[in-house]
C-alpha atoms as a PDB file:
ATOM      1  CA  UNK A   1       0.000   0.000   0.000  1.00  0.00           C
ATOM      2  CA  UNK A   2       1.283   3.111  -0.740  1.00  0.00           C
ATOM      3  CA  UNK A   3      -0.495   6.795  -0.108  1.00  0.00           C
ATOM      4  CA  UNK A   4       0.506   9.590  -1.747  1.00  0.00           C
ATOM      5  CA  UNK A   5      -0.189  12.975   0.459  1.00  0.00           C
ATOM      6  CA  UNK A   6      -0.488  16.625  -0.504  1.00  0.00           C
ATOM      7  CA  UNK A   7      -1.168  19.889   1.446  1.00  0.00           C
ATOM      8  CA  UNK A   8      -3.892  22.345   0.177  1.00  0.00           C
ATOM      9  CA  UNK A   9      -1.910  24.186  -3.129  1.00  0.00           C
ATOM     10  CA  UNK A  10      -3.562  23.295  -6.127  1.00  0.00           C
ATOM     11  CA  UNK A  11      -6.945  23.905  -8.097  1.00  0.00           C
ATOM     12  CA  UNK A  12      -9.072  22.950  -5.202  1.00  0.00           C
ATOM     13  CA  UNK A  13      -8.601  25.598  -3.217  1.00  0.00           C
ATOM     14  CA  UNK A  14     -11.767  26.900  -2.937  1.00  0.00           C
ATOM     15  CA  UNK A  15     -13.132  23.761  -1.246  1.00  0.00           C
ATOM     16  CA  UNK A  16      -9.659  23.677   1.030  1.00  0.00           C
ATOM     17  CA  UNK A  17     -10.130  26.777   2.168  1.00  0.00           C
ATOM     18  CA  UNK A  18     -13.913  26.292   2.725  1.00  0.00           C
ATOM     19  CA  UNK A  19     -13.782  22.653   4.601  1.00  0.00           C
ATOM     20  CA  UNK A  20     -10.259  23.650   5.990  1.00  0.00           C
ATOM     21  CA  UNK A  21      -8.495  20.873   4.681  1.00  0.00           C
ATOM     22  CA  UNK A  22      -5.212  19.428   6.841  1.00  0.00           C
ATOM     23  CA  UNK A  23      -4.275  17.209   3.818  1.00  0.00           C
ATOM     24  CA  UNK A  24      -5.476  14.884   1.282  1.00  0.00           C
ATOM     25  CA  UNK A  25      -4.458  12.397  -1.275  1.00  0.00           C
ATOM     26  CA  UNK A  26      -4.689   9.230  -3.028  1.00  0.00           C
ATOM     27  CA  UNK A  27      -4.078   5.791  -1.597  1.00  0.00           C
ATOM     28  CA  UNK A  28      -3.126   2.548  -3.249  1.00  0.00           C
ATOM     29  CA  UNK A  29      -3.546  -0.595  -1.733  1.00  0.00           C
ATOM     30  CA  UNK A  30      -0.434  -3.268  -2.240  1.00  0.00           C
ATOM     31  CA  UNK A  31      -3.109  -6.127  -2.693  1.00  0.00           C
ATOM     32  CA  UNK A  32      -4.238  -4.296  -5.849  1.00  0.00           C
ATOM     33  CA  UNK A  33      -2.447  -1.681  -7.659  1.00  0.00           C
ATOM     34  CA  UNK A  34      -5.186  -0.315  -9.723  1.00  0.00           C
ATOM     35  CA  UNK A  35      -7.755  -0.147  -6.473  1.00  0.00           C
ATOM     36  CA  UNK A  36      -6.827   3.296  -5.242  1.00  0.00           C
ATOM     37  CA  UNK A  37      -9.352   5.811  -2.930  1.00  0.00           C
ATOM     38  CA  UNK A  38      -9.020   9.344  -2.011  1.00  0.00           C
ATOM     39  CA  UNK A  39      -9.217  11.204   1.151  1.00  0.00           C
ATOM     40  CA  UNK A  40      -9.383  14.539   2.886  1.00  0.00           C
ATOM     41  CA  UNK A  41      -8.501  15.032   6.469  1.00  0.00           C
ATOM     42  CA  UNK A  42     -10.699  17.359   7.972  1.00  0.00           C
ATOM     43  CA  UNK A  43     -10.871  18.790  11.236  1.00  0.00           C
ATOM     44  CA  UNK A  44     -13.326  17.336  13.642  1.00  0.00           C
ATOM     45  CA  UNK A  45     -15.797  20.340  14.087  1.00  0.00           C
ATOM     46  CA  UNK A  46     -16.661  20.826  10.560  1.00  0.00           C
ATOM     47  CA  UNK A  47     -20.182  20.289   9.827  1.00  0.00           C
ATOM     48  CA  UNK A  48     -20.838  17.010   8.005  1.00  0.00           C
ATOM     49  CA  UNK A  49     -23.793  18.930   6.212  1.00  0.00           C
ATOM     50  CA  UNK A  50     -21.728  21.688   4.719  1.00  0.00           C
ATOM     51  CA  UNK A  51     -18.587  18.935   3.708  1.00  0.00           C
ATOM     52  CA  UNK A  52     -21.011  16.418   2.272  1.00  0.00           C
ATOM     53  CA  UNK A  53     -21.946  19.327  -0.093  1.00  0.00           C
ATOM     54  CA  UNK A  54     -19.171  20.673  -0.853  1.00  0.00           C
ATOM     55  CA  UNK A  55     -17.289  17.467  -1.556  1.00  0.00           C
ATOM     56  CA  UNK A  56     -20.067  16.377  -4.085  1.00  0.00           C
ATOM     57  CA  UNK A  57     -20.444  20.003  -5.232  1.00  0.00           C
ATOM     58  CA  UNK A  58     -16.798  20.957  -6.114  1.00  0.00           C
ATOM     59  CA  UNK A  59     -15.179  17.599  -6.165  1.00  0.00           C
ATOM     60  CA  UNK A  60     -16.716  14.664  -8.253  1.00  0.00           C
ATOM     61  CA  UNK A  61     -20.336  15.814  -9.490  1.00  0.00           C
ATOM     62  CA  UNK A  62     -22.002  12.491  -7.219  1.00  0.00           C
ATOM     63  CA  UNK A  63     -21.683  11.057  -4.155  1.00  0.00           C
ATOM     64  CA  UNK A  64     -18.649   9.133  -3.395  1.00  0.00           C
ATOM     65  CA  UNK A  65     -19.608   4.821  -2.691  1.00  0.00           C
ATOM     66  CA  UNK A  66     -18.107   5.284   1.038  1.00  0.00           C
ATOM     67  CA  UNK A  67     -17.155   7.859   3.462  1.00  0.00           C
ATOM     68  CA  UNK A  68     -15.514   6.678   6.511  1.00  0.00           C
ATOM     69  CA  UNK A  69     -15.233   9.217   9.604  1.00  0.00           C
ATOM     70  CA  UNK A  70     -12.691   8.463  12.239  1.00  0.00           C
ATOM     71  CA  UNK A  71     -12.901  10.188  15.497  1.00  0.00           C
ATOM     72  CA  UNK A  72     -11.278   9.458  18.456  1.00  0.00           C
ATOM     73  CA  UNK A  73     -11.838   5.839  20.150  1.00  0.00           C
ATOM     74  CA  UNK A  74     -15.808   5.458  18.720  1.00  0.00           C
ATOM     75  CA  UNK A  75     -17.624   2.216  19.379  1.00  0.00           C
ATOM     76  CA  UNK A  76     -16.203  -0.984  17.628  1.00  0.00           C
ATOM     77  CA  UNK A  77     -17.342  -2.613  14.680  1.00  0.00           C
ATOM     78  CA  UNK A  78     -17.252  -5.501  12.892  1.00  0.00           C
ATOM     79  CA  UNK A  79     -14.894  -5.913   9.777  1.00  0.00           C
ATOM     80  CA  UNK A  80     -13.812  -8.806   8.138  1.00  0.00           C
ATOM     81  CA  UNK A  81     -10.018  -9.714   9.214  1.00  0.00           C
ATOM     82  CA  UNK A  82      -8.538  -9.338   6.091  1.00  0.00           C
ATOM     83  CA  UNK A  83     -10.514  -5.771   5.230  1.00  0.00           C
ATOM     84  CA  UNK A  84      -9.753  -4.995   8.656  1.00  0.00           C
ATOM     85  CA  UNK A  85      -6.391  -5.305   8.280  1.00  0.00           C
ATOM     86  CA  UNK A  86      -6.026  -3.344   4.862  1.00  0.00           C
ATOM     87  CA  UNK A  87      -8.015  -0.787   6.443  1.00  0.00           C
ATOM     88  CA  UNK A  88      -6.193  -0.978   9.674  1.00  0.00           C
ATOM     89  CA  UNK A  89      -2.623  -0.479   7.498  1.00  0.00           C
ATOM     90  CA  UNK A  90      -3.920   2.520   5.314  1.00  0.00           C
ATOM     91  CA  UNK A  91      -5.125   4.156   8.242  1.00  0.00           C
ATOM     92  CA  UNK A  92      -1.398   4.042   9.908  1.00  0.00           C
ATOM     93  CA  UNK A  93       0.161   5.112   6.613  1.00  0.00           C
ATOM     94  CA  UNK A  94      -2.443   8.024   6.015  1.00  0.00           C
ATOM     95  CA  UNK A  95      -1.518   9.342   9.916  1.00  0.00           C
ATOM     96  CA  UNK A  96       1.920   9.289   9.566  1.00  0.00           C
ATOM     97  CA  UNK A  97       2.154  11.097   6.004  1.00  0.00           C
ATOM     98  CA  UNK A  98      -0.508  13.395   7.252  1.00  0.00           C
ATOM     99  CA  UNK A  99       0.992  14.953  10.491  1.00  0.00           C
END
């Protein structure tokens, strides 16, 4: 898995600026090198209303097939083992690129 990481410089900055974006990038998963999935790091007290929008508005044109939030130690949930552990890996990776 690799993850490629950027800070808020280029075209977008209009939705950076509006979301206040920490970073964001593009991850690829070791497992499969043409499955890749983006993601913005936000900061915890922006309003899910006003991202949802914005992210559909200025990014893609449609709603992205998942968003997952991560806050804090949240209730657990059930994952397979194997997607657990891919998630569990590109979760590290994204945390230590992002800062």
């Amino acid at each position: 898995m690799s993850c490629s990481n950027s800070t808020n410089t280029d075209d977008n900055d209009y939705v950076n600026s509006k979301l206040d974006i920490k970073s964001y990038g593009t991850i690829t998963f070791s497992q499969n090198y043409s499955n890749t999935a983006s993601f913005i790091r936000i900061p915890c007290d922006a309003c899910p209303i006003k991202t949802k929008e914005l992210f559909i508005e200025q990014k893609y044109n449609k709603c992205p097939p998942l968003i997952i939030s991560v806050m804090g130690s949240t209730k657990e949930g059930y994952m397979r083992s194997k997607l657990f552990q891919i998630f569990r890996e590109a979760l590290l990776k994204i945390a230590k690129t992002t800062g």
